[in-house]
C-alpha atoms as a PDB file:
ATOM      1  CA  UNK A   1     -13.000  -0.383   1.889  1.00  0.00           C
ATOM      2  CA  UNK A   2     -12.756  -3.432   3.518  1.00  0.00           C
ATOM      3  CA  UNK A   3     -15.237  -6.120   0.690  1.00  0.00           C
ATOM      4  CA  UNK A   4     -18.911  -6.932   1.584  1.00  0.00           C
ATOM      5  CA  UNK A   5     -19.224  -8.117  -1.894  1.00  0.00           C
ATOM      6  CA  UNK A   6     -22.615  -9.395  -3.568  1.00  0.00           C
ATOM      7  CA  UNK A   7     -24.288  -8.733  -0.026  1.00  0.00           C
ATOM      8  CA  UNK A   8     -21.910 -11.484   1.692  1.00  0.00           C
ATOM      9  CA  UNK A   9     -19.344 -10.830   3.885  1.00  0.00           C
ATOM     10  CA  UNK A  10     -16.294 -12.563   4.201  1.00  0.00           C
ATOM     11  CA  UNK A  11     -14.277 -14.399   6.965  1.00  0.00           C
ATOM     12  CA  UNK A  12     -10.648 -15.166   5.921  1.00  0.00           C
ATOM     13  CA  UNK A  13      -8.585 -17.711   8.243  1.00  0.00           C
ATOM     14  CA  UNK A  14      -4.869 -17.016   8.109  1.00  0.00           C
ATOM     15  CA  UNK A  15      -2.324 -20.141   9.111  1.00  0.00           C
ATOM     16  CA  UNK A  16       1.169 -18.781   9.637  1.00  0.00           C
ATOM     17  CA  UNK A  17       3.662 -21.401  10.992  1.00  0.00           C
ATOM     18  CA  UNK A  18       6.305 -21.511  13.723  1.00  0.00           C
ATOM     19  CA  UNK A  19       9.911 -20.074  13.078  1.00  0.00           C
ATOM     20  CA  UNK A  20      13.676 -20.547  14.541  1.00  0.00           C
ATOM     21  CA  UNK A  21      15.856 -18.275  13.555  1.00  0.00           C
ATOM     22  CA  UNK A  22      19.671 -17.734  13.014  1.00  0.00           C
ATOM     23  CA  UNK A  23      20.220 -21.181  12.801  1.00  0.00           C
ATOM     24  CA  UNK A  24      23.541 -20.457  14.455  1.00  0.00           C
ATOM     25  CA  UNK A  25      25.513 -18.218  12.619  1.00  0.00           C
ATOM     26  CA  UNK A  26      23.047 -16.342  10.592  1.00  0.00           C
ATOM     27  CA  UNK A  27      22.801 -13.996  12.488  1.00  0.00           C
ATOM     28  CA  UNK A  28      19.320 -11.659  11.753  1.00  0.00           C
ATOM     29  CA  UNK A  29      19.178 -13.194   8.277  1.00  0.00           C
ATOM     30  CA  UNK A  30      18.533 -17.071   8.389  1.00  0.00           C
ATOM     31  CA  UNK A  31      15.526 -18.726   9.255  1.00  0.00           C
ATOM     32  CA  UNK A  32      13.674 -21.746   8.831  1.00  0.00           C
ATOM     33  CA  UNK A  33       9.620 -22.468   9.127  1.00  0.00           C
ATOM     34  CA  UNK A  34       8.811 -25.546  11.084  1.00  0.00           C
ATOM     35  CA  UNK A  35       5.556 -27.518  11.448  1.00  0.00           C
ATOM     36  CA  UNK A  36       3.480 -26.258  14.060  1.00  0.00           C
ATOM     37  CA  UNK A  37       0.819 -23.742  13.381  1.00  0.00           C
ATOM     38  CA  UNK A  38      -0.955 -20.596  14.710  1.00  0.00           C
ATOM     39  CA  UNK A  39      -4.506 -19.995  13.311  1.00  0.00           C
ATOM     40  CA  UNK A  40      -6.443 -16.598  12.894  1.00  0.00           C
ATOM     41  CA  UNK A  41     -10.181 -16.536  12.141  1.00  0.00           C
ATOM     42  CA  UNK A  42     -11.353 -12.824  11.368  1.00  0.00           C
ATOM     43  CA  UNK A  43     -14.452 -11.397  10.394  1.00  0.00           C
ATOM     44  CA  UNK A  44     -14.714  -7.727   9.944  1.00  0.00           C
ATOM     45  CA  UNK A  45     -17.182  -5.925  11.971  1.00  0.00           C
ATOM     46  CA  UNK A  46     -18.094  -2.375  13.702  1.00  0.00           C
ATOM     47  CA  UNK A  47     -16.732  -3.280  16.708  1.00  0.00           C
ATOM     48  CA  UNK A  48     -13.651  -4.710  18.616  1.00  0.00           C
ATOM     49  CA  UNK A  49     -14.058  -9.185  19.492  1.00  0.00           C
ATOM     50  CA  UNK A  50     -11.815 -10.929  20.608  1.00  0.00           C
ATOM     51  CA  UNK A  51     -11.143 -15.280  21.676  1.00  0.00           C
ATOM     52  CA  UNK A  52      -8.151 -16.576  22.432  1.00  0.00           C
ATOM     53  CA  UNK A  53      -7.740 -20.245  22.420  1.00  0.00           C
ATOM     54  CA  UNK A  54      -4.489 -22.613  23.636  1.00  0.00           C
ATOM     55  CA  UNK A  55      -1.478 -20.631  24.063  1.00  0.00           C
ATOM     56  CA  UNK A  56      -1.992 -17.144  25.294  1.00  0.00           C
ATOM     57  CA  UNK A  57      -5.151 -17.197  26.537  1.00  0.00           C
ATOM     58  CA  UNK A  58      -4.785 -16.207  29.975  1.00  0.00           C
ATOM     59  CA  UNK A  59      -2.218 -13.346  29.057  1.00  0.00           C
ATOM     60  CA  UNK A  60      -2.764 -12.192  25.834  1.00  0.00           C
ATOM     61  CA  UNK A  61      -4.560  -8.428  25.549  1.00  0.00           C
ATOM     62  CA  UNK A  62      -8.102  -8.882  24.158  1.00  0.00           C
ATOM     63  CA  UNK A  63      -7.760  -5.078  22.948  1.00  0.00           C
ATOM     64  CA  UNK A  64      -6.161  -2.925  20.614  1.00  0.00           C
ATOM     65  CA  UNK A  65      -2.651  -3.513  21.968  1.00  0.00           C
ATOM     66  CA  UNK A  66      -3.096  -7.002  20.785  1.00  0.00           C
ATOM     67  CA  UNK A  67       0.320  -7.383  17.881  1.00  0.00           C
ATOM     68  CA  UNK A  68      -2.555  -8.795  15.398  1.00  0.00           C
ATOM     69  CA  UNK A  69      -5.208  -6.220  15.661  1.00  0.00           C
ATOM     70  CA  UNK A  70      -1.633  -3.335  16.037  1.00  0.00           C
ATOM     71  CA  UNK A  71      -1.023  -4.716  12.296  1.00  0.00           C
ATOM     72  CA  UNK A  72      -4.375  -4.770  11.275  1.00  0.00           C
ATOM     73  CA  UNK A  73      -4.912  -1.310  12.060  1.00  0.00           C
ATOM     74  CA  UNK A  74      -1.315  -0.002  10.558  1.00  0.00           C
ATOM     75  CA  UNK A  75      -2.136  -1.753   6.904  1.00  0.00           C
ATOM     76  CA  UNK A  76      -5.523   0.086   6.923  1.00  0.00           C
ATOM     77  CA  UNK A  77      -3.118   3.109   7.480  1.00  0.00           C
ATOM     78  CA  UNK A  78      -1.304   2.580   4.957  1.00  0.00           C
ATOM     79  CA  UNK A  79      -4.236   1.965   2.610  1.00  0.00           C
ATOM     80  CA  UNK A  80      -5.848   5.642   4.073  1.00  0.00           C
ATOM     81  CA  UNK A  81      -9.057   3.597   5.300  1.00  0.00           C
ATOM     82  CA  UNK A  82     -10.400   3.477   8.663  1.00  0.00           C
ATOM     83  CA  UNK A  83     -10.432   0.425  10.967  1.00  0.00           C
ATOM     84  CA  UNK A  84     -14.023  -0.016  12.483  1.00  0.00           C
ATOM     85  CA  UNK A  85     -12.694  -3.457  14.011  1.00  0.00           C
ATOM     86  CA  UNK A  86     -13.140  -6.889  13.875  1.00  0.00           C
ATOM     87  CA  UNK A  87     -13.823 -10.425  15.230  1.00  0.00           C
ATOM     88  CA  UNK A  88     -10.745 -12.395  15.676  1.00  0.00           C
ATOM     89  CA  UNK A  89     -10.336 -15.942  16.931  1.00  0.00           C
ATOM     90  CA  UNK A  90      -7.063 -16.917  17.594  1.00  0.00           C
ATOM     91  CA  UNK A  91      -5.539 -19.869  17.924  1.00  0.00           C
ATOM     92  CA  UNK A  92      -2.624 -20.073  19.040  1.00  0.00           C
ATOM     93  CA  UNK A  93       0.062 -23.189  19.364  1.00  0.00           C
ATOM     94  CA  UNK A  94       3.423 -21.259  18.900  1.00  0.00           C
ATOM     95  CA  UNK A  95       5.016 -20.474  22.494  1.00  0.00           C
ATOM     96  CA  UNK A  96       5.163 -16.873  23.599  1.00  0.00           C
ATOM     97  CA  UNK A  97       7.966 -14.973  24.042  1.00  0.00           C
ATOM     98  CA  UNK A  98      10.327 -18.559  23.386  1.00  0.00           C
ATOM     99  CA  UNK A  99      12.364 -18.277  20.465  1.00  0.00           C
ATOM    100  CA  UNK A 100       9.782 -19.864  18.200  1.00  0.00           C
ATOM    101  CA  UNK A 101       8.300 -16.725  16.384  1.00  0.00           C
ATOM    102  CA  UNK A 102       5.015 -15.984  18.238  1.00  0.00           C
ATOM    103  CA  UNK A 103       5.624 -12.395  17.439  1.00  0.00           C
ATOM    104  CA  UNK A 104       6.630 -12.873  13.740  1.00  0.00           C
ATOM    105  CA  UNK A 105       3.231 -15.367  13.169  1.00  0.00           C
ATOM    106  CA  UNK A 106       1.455 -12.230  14.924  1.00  0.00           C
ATOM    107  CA  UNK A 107       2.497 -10.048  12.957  1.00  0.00           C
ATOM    108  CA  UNK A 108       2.326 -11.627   9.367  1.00  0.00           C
ATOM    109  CA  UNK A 109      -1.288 -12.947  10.316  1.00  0.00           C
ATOM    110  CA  UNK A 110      -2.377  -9.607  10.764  1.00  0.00           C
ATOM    111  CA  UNK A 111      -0.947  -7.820   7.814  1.00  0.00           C
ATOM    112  CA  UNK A 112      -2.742 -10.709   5.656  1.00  0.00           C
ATOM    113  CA  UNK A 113      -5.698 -10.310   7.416  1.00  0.00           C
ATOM    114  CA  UNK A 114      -6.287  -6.653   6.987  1.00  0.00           C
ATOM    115  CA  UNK A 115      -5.073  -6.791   2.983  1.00  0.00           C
ATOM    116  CA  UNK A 116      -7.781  -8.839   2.469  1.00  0.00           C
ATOM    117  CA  UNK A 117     -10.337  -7.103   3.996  1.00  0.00           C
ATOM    118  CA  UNK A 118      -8.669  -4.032   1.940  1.00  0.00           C
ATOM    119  CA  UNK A 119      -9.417  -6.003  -1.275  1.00  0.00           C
ATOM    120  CA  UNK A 120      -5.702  -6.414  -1.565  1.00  0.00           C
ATOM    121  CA  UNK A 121      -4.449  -3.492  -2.117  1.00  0.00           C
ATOM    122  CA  UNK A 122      -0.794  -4.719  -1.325  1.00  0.00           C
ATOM    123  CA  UNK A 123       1.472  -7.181  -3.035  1.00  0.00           C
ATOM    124  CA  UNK A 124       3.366 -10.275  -1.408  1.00  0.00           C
ATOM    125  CA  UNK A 125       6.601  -8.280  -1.960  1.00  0.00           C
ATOM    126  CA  UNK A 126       5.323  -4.895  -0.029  1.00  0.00           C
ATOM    127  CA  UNK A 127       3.591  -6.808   2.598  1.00  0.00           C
ATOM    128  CA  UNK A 128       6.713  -8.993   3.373  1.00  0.00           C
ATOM    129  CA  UNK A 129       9.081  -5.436   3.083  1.00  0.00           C
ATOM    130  CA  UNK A 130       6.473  -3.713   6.011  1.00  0.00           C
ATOM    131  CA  UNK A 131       6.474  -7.282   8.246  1.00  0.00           C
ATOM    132  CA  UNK A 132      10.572  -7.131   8.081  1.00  0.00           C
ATOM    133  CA  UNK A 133      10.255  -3.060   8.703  1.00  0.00           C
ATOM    134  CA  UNK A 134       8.018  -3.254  11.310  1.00  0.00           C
ATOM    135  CA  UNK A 135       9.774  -6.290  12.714  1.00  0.00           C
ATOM    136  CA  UNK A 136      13.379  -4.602  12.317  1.00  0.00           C
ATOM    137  CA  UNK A 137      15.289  -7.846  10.777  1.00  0.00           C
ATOM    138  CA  UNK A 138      14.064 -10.443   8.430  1.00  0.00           C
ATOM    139  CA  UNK A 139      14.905 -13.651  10.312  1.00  0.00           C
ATOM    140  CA  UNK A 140      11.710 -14.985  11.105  1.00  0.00           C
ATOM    141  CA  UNK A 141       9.084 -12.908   9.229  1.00  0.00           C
ATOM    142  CA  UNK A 142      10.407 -13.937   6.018  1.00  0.00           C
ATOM    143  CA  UNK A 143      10.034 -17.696   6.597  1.00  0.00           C
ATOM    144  CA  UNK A 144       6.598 -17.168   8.108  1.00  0.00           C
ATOM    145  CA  UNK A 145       5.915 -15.331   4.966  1.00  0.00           C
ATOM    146  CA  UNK A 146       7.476 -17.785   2.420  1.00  0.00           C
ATOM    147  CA  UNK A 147       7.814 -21.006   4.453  1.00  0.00           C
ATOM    148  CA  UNK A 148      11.119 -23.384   4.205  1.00  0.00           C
ATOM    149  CA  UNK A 149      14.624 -21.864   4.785  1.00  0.00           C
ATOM    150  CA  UNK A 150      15.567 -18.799   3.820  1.00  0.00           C
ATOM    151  CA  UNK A 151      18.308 -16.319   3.610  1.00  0.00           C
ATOM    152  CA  UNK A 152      16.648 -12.167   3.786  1.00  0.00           C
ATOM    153  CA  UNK A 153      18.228  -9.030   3.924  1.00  0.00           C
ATOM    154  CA  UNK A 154      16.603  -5.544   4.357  1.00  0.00           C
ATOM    155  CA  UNK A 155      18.449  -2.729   2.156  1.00  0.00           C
ATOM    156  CA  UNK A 156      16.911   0.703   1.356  1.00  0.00           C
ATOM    157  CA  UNK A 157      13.388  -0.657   1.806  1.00  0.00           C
ATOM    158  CA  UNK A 158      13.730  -3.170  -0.251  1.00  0.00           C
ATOM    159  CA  UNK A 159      13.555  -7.385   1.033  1.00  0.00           C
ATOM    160  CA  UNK A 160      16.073  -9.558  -0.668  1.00  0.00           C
ATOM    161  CA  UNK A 161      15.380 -12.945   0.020  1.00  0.00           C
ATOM    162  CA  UNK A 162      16.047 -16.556  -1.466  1.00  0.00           C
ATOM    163  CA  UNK A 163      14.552 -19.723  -0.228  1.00  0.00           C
ATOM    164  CA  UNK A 164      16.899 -22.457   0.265  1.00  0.00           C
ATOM    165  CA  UNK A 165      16.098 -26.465  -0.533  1.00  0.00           C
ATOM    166  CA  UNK A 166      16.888 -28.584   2.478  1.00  0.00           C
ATOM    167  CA  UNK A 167      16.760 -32.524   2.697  1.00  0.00           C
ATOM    168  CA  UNK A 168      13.882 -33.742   3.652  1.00  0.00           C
ATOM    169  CA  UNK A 169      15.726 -36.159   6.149  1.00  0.00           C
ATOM    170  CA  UNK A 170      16.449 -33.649   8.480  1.00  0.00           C
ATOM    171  CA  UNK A 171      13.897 -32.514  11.627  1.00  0.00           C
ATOM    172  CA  UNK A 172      13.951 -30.290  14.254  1.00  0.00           C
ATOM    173  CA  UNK A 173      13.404 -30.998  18.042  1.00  0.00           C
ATOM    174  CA  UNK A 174      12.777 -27.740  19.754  1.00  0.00           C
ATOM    175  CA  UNK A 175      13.184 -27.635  23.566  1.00  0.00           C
ATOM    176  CA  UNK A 176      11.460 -25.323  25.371  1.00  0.00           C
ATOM    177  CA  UNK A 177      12.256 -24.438  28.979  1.00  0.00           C
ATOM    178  CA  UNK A 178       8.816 -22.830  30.868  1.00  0.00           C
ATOM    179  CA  UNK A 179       9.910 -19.047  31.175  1.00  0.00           C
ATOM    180  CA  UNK A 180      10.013 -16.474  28.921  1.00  0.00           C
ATOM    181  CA  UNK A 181      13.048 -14.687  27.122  1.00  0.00           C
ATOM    182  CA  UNK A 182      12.243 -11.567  25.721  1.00  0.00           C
ATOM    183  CA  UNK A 183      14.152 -10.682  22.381  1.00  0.00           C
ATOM    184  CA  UNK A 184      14.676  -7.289  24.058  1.00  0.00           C
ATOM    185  CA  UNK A 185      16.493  -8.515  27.027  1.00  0.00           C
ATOM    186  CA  UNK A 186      18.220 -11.411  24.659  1.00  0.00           C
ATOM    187  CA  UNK A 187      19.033  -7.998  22.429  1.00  0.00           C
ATOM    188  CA  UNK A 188      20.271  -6.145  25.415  1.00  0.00           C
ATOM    189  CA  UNK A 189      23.548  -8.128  25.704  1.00  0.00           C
ATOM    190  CA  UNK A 190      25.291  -8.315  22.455  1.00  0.00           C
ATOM    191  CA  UNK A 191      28.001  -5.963  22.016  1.00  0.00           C
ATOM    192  CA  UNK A 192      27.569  -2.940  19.580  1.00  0.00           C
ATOM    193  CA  UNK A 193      31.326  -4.031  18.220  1.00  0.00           C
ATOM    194  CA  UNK A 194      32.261  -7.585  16.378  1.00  0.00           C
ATOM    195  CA  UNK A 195      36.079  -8.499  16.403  1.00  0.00           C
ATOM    196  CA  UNK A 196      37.056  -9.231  12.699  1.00  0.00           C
ATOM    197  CA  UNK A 197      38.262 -12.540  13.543  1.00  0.00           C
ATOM    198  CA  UNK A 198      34.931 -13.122  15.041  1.00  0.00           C
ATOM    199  CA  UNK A 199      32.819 -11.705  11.644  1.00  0.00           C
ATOM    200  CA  UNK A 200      35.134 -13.777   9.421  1.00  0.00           C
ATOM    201  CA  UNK A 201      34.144 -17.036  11.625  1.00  0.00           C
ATOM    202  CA  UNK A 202      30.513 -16.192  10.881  1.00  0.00           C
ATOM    203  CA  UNK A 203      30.571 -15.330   7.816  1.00  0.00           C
ATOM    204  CA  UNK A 204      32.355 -18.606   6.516  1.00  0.00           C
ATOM    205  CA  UNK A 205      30.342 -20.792   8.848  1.00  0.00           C
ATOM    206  CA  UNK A 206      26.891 -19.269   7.528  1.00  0.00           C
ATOM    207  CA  UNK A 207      28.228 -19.779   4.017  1.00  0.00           C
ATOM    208  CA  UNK A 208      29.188 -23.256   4.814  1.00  0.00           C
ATOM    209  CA  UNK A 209      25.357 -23.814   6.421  1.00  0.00           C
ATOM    210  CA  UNK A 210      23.748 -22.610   3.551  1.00  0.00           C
ATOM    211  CA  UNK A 211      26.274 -25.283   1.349  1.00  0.00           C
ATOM    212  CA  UNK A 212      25.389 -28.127   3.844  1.00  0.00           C
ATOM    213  CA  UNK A 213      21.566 -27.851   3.302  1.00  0.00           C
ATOM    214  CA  UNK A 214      21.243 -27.336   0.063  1.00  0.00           C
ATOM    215  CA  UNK A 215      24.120 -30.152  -0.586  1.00  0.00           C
ATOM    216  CA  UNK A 216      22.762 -32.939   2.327  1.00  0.00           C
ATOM    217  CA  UNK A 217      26.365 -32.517   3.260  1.00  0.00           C
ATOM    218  CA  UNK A 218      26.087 -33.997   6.883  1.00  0.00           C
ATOM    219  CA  UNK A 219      29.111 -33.535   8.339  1.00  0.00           C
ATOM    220  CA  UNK A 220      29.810 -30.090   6.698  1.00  0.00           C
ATOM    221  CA  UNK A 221      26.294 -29.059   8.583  1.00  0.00           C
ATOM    222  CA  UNK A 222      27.814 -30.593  12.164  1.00  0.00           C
ATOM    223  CA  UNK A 223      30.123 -27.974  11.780  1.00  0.00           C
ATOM    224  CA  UNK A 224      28.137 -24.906  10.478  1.00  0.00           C
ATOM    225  CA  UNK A 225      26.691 -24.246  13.161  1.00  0.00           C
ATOM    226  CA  UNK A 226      29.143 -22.553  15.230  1.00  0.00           C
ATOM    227  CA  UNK A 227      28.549 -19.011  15.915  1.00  0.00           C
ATOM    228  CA  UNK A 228      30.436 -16.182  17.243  1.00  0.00           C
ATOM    229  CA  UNK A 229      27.921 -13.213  17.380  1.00  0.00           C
ATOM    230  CA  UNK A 230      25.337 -13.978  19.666  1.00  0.00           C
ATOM    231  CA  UNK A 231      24.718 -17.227  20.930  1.00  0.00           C
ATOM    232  CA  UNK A 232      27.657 -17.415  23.912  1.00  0.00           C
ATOM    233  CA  UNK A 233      26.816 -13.779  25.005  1.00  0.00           C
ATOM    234  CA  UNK A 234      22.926 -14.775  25.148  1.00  0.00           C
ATOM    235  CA  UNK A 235      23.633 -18.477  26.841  1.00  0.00           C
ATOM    236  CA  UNK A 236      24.095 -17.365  30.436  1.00  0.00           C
ATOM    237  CA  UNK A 237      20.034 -16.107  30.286  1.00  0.00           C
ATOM    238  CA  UNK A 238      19.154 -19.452  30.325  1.00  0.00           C
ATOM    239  CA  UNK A 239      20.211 -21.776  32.972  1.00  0.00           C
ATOM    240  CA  UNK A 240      21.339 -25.040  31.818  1.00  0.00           C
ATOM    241  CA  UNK A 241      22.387 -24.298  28.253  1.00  0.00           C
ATOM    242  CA  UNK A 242      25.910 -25.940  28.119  1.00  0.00           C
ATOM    243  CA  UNK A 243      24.853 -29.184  29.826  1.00  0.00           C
ATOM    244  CA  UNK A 244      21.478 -29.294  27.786  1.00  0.00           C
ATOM    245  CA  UNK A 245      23.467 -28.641  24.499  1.00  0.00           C
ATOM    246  CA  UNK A 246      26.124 -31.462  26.024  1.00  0.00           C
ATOM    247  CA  UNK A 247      23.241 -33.928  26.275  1.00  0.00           C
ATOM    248  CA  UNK A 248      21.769 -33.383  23.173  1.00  0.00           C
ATOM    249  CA  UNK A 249      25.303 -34.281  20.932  1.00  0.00           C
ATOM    250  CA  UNK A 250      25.177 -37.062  23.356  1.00  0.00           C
ATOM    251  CA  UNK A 251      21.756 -38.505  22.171  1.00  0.00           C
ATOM    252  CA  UNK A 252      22.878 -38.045  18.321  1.00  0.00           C
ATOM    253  CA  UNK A 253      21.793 -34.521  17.327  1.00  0.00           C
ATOM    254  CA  UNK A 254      23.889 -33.344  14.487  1.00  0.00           C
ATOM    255  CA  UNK A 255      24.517 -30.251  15.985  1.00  0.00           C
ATOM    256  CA  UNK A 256      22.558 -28.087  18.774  1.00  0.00           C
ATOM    257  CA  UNK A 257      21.358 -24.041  18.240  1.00  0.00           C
ATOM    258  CA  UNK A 258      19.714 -21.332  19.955  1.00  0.00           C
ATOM    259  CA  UNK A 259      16.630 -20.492  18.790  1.00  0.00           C
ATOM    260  CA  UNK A 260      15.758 -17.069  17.932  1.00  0.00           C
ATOM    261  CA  UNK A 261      16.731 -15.608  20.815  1.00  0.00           C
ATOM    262  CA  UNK A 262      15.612 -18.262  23.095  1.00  0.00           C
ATOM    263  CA  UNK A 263      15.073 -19.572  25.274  1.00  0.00           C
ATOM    264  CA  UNK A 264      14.208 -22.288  23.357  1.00  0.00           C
ATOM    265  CA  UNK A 265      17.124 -24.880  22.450  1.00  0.00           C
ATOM    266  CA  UNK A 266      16.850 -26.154  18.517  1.00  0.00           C
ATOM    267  CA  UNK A 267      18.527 -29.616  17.698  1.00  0.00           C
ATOM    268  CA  UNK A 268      19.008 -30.655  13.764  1.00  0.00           C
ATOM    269  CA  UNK A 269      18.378 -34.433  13.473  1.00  0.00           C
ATOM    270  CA  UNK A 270      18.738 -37.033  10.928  1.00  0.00           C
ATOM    271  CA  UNK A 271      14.532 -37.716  10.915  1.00  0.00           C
ATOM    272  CA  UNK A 272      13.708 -41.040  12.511  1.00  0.00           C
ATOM    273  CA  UNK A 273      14.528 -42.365  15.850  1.00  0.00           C
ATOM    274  CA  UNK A 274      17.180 -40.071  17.035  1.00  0.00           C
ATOM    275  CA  UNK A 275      14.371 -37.233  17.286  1.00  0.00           C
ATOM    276  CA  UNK A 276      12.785 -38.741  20.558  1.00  0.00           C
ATOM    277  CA  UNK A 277      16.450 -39.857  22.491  1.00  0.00           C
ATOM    278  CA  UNK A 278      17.377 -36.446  21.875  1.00  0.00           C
ATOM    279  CA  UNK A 279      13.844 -34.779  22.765  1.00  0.00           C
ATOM    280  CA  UNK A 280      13.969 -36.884  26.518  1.00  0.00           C
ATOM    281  CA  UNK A 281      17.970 -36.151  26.789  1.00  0.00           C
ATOM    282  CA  UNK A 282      17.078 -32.375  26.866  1.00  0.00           C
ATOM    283  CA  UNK A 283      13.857 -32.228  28.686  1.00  0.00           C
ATOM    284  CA  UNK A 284      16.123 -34.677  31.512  1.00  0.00           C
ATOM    285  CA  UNK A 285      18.975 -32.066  31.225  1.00  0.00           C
ATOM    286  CA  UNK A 286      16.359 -29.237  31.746  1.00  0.00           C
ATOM    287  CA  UNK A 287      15.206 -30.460  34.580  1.00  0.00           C
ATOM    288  CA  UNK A 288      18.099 -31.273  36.733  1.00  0.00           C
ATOM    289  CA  UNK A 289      19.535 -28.183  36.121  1.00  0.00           C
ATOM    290  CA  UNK A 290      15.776 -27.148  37.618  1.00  0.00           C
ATOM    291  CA  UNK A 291      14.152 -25.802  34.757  1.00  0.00           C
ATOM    292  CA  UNK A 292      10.890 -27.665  33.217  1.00  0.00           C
ATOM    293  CA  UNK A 293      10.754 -28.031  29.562  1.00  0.00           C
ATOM    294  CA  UNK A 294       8.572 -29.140  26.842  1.00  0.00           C
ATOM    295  CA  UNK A 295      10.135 -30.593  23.646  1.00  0.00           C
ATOM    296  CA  UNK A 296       8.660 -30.456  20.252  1.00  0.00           C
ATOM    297  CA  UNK A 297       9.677 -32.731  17.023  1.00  0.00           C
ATOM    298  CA  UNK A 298       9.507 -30.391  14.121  1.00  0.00           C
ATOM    299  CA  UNK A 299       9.733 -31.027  10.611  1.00  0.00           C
ATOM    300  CA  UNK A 300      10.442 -27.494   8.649  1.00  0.00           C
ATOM    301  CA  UNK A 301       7.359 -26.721   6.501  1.00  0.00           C
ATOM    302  CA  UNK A 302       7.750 -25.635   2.664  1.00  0.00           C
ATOM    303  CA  UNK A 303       4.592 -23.868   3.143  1.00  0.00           C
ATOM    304  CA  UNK A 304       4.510 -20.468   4.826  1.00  0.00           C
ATOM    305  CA  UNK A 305       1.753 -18.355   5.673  1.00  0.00           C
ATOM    306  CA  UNK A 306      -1.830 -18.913   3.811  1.00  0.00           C
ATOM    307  CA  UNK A 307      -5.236 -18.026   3.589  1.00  0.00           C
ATOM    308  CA  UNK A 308      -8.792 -19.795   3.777  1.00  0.00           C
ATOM    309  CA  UNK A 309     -11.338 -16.907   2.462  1.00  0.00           C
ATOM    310  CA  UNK A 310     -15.256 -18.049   3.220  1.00  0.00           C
ATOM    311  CA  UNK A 311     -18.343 -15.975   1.958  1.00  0.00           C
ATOM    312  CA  UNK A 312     -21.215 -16.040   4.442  1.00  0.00           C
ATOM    313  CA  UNK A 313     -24.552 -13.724   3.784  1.00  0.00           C
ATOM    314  CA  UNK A 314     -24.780 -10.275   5.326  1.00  0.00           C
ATOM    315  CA  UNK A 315     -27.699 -10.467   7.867  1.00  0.00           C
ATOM    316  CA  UNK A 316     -30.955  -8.383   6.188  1.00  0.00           C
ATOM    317  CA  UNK A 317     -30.325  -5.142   7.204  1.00  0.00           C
ATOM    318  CA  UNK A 318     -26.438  -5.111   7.935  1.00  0.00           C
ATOM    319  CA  UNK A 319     -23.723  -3.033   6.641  1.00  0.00           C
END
């Protein structure tokens, strides 16, 4: 039963950041968290509420269909309680449907949400192993969950996952051309087949990422983050990529990724000056290839997904 405890009720506020994923060549099973932040503010209740502030709030559902109140309602499921509803306020600052893990922040938020209200009947380690389930690959749930970089793989229902420690000279400028990608249609074009040659190019060049950011080895990370597996059979969806990419190397990025699975373009930079030449570069290269985009300078964030609990008094006569 969700807690009314002591005759208050409680509001939790869940922060879950942004995520990129694949960082190249890791391929469903790398991500990083980055510094930008959706909020949920819930409240349980008898009935269904629902506000919707900055990104989303013209096209989000304000039902049941909503991905929060979907994972809400499949925790208290799992926990054989019923969902009477709830008062959400989201806020939301993670693009939709971009490559920056609206869907994974979503999703995590709601799961944390409901466990609370549950009394928390679910540990970290189950919660994170039904986010990657439901999600069907680990990429960005798992650094929404735990925050920083990490490596996740899901094996018989079970999450392994390490976090990896990255410099802390290094940021992230995230280009975001204004129209949507969906992962299904990014999805739809990769091959079922890999060529060897092509799986023994990732799979050194993901072992050499993981060695360049946990070393600060600079010019071993320009060169990790080739990839064979997705990112040239996803490029053609978004106009622009090559000469975007071209400009950013130009403007000093270190090297130049597809986030998630886009649209978004993710540049590793040494932090410091660099970030805003190669910000403009790619928002210019956007646009004269005729696309409008918005860049973002983002630091990755240790800290993943958290909760504020606050105990307020049941009104005299409530449930």
């Amino acid at each position: 039963m969700a807690c009314h405890c002591g005759g208050k009720i409680v509001n939790v506020s869940i922060y879950v950041p942004a995520t990129s994923a694949n960082l190249g060549p890791g391929f469903d099973c790398m991500g990083i968290a980055l510094d930008l932040w959706n909020e949920i503010h819930a409240t349980p209740a008898d009935d269904l509420q629902i506000e919707i502030d900055g990104v989303g709030a013209d096209t989000l559902p304000r039902d049941d269909t909503n991905l929060v109140i979907r994972c809400m309602k499949m925790m208290y499921e799992r926990a054989g309680e019923p969902f009477h509803g709830v008062h959400l306020r989201m806020v939301n600052r993670i693009p939709v449907a971009a490559g920056l893990g609206s869907s994974a922040a979503a999703l995590v938020g709601g799961l944390l949400a409901a466990n609370h209200f549950l009394d928390s009947p679910f540990t970290s380690a189950q919660i994170l192993r039904i986010a990657v389930e439901d999600e069907g690959h680990p990429d960005n749930v798992a650094p929404a969950f735990l925050g920083g970089a990490v490596l996740a793989y899901l094996e018989d229902h079970v999450v392994t996952h390490v976090n990896l420690p990255i410099r802390d000279n290094l940021t992230f400028v995230a280009v975001t051309p204004k129209f949507p990608l969906l992962t299904e249609t990014a999805r739809g074009v990769l091959g079922d087949h890999v060529a060897r040659a092509d799986a023994i190019f990732n799979v050194a060049h993901a072992s050499f990422l993981t060695a360049a950011l946990t070393t600060g080895n600079l010019p071993l990370l320009r060169r990790s983050l080739a990839d064979r597996l997705h990112q040239d059979a996803r490029k053609h969806l978004i106009p622009g990529f090559d000469a975007v990419y071209a400009a950013s190397q130009r403007a000093g990025a270190i090297g130049t990724v597809l986030s998630g699975a886009g649209p978004t373009l993710l540049a590793v930079v040494e932090a410091g000056a660099p970030a805003q030449a190669v910000a403009q570069a790619m928002v210019n290269a956007f646009e004269q290839t005729g696309s409008t985009a918005v860049a973002r300078i983002l630091p990755p964030t240790t800290m993943g997904a958290h909760v504020h609990m606050k105990a307020q008094r049941t009104p005299h006569g409530a449930r």
